[in-house]
C-alpha atoms as a PDB file:
ATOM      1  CA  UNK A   1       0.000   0.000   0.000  1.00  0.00           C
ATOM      2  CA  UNK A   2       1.666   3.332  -1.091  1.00  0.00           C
ATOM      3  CA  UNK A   3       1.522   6.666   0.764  1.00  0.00           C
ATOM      4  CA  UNK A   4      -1.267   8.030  -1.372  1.00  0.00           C
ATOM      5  CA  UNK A   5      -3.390   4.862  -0.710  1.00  0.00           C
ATOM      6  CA  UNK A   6      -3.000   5.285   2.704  1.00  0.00           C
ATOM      7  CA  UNK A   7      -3.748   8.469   3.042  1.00  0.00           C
ATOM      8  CA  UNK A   8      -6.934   8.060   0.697  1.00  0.00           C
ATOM      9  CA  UNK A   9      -7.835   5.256   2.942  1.00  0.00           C
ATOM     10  CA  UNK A  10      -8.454   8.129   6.027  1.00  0.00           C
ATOM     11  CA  UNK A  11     -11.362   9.494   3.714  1.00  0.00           C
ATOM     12  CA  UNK A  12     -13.932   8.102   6.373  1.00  0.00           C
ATOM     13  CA  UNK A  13     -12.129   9.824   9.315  1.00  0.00           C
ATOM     14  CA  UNK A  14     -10.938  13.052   7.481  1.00  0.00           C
ATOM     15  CA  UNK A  15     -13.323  13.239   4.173  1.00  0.00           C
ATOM     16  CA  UNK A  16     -11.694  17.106   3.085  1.00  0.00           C
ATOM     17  CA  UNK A  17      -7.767  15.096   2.827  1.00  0.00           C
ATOM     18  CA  UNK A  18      -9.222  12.950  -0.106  1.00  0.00           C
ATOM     19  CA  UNK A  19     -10.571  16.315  -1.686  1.00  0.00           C
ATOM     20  CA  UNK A  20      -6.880  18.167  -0.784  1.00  0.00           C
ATOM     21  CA  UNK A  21      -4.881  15.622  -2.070  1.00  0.00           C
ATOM     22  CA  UNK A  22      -6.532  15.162  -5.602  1.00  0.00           C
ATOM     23  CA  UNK A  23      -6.922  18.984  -6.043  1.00  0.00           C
ATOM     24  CA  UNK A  24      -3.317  20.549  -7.019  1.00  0.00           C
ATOM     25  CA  UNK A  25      -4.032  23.742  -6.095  1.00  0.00           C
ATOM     26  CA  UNK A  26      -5.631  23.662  -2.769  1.00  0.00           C
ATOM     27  CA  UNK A  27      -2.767  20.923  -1.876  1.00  0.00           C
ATOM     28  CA  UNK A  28      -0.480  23.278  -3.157  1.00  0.00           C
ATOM     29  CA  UNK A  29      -2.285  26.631  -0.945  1.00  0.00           C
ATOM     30  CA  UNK A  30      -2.481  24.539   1.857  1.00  0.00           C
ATOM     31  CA  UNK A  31       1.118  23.524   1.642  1.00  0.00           C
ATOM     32  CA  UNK A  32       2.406  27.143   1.283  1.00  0.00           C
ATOM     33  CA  UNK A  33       0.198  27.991   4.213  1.00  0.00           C
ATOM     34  CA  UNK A  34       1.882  25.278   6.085  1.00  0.00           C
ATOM     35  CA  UNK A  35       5.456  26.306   5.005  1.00  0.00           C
ATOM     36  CA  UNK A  36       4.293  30.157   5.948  1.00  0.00           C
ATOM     37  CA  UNK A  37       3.110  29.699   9.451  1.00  0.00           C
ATOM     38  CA  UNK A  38       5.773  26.931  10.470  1.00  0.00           C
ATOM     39  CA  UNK A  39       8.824  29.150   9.158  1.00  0.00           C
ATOM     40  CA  UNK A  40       6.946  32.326  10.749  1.00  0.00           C
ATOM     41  CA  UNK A  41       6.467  30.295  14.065  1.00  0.00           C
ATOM     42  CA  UNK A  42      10.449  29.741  14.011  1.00  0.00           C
ATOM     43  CA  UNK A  43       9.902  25.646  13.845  1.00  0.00           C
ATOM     44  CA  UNK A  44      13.574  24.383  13.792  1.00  0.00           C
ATOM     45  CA  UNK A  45      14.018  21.743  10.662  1.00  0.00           C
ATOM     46  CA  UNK A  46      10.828  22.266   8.679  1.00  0.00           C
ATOM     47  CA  UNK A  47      12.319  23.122   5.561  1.00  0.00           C
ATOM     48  CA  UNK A  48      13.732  19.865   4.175  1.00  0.00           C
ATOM     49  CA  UNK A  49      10.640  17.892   5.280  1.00  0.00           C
ATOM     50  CA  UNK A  50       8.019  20.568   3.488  1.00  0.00           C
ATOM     51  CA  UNK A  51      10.590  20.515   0.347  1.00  0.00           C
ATOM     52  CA  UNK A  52      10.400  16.726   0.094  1.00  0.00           C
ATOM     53  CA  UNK A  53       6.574  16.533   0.802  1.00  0.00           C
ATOM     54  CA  UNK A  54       5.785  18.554  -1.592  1.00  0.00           C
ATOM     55  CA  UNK A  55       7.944  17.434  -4.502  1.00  0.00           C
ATOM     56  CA  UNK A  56       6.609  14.286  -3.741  1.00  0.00           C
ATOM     57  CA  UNK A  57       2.855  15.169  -3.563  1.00  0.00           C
ATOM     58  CA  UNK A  58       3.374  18.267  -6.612  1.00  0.00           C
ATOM     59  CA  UNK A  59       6.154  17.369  -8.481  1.00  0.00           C
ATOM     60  CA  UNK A  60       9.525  18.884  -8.562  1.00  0.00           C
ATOM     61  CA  UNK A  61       9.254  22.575  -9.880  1.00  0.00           C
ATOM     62  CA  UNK A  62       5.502  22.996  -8.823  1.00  0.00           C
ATOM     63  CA  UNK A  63       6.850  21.426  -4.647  1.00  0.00           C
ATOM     64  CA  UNK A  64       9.801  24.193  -5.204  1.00  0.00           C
ATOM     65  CA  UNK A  65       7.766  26.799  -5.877  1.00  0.00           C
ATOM     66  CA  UNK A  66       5.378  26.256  -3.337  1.00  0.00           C
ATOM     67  CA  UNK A  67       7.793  25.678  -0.201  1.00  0.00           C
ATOM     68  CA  UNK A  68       9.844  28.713  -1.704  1.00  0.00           C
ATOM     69  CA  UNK A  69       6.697  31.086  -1.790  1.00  0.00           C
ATOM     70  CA  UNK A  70       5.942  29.358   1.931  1.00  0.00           C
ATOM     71  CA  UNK A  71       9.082  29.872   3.581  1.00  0.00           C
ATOM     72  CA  UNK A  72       9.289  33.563   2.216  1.00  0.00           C
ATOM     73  CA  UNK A  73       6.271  34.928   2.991  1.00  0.00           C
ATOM     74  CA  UNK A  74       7.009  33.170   6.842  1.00  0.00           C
ATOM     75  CA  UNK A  75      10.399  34.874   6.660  1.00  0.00           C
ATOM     76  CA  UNK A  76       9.532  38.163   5.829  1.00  0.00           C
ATOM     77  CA  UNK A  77       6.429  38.087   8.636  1.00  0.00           C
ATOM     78  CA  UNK A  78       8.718  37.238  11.174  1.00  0.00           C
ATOM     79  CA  UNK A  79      11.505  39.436   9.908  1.00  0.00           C
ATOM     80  CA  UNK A  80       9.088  42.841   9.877  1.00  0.00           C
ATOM     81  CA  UNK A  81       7.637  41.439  13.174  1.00  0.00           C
ATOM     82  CA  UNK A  82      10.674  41.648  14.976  1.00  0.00           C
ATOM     83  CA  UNK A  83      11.813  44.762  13.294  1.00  0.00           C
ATOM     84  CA  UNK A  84       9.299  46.671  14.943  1.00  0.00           C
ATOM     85  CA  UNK A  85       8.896  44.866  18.060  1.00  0.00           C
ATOM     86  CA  UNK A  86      12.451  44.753  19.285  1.00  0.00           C
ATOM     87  CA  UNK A  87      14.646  46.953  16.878  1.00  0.00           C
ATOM     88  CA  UNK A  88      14.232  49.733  18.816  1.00  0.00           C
ATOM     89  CA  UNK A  89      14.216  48.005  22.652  1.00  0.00           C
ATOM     90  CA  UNK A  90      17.944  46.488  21.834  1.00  0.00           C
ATOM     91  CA  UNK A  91      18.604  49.421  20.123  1.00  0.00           C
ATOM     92  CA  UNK A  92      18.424  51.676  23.622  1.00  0.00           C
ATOM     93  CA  UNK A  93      19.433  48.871  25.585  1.00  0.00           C
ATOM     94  CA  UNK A  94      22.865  48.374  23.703  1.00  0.00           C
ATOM     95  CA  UNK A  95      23.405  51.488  22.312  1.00  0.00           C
ATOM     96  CA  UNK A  96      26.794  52.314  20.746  1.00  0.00           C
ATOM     97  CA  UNK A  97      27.862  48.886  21.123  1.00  0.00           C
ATOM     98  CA  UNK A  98      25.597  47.710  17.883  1.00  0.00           C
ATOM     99  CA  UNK A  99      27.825  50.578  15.817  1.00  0.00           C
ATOM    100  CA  UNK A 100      29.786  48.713  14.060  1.00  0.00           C
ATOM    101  CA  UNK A 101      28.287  46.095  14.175  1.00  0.00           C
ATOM    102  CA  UNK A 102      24.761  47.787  11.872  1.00  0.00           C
ATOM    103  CA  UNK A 103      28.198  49.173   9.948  1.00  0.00           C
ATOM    104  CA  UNK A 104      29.027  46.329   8.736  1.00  0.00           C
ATOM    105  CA  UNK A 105      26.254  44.853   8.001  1.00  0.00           C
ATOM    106  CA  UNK A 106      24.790  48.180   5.953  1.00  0.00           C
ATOM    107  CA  UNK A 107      27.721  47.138   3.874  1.00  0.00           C
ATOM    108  CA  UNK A 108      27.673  43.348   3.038  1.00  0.00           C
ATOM    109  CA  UNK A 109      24.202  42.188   5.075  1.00  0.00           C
ATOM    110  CA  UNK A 110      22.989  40.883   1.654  1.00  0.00           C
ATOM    111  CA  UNK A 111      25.864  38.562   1.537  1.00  0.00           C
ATOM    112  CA  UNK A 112      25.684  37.304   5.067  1.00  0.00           C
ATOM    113  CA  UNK A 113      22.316  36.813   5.158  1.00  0.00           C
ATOM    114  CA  UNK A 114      23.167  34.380   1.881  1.00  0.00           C
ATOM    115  CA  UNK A 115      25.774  32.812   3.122  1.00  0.00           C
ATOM    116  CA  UNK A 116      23.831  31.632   6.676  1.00  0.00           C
ATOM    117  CA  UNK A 117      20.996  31.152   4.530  1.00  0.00           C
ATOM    118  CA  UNK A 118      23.191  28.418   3.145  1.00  0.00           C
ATOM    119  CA  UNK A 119      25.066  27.097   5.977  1.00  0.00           C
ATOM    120  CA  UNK A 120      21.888  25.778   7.276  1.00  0.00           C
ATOM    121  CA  UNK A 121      22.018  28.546  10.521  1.00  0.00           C
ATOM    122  CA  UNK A 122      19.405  28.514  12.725  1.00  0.00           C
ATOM    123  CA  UNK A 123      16.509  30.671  10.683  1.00  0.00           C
ATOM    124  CA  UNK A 124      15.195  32.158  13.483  1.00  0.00           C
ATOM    125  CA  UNK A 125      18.726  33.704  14.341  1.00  0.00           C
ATOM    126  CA  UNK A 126      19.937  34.863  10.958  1.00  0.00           C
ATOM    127  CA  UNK A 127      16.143  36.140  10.624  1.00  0.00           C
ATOM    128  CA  UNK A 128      16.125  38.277  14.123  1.00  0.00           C
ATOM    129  CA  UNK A 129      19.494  39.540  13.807  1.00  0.00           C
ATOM    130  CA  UNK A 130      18.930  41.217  10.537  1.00  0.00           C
ATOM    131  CA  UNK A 131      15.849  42.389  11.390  1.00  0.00           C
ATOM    132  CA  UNK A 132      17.854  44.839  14.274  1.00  0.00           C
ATOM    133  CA  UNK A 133      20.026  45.823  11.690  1.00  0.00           C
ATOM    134  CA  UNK A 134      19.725  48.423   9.156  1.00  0.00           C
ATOM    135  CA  UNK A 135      19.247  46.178   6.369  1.00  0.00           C
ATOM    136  CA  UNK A 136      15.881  46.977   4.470  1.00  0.00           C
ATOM    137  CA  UNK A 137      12.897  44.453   4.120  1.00  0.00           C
ATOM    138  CA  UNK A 138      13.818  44.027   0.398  1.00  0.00           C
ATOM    139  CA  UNK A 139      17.078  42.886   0.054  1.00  0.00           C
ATOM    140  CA  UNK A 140      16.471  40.609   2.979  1.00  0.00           C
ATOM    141  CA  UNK A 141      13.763  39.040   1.078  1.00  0.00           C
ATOM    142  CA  UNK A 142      15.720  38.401  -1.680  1.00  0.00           C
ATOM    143  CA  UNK A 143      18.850  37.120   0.410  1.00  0.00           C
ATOM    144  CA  UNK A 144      16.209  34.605   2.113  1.00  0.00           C
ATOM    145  CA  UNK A 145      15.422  33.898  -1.985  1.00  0.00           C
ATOM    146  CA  UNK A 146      18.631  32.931  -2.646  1.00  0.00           C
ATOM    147  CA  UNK A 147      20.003  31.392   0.631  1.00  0.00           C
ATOM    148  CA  UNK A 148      16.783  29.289   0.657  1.00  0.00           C
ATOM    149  CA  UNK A 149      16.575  28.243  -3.039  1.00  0.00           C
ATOM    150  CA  UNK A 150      19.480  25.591  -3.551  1.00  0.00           C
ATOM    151  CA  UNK A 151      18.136  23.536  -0.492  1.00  0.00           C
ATOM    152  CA  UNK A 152      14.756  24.043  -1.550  1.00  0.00           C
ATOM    153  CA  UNK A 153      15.332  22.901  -4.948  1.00  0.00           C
ATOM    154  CA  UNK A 154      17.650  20.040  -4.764  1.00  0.00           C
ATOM    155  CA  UNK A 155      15.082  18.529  -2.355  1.00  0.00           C
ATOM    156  CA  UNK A 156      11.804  19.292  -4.262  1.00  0.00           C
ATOM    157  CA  UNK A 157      13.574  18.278  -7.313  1.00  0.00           C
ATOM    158  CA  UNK A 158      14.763  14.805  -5.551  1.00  0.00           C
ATOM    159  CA  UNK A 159      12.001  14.097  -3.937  1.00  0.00           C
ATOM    160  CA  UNK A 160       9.905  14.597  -7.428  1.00  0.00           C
ATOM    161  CA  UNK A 161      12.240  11.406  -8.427  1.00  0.00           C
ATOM    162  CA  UNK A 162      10.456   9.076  -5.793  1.00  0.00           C
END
């Protein structure tokens, strides 16, 4: 019995899975919803697992683009949430200290925010520690693009395989 047959066969308990799974696109809204709140809520690990899920249950570029859009959207929510909840509280609490620090990172943030993004750092570090910086919600979206992507793909696009 495969995974789909077994999940089909939980129609009498749960009768709206049999209608998500054979629709694409509420499967693939309810995945990106997932993928949204999960990154959003700072759940370590999620990202492989949603990848791989959905490139087995869309396909390869259809799983990527969904888990992309997901963990994006969850990144940037919690990235302008803690810009204005705690920028300016650490801001007065550390004062000068942060100088060179928001220096630095006005300079090559894009690049570090990549790199971690790609190192597999914790997201909801890389995430909060930009978001006290002075990088703007833009680039950091595309940084979390580009870190995010390789991952993202490789899995979706391996997955899509099974």
């Amino acid at each position: 019995m495969g995974f789909t047959e077994t999940v089909l066969g939980w129609a009498d308990t749960f009768p709206w899975l049999a209608d998500l799974l054979q629709n694409p696109l509420l499967l693939a809204m309810g995945i990106t919803m997932l993928t949204t709140a999960l990154v959003a809520a700072c759940v370590p690990g999620v990202i492989i697992p949603l990848a791989f899920s959905s490139g087995v249950l869309l396909g390869g570029w259809a799983g990527m683009l969904v888990v992309v859009t997901g963990a994006l959207l969850g990144s940037q929510l919690l990235f302008l949430l803690a810009r204005y909840s705690l920028r300016d509280r650490v801001h007065a609490k550390l004062g000068s200290k942060l100088d060179r620090f928001d220096e630095h990172f006005a300079d090559r943030g894009i690049f570090y925010i990549i790199g971690l993004r790609i190192a597999g750092a914790p997201h909801f570090l890389v995430t909060g520690a930009s978001a006290l910086t002075p990088v703007r919600a833009g680039p950091f979206a595309l940084a979390t693009l580009l870190g995010f992507l390789p991952i993202i793909a490789f899995t979706a696009t391996a997955a899509s395989a099974i």
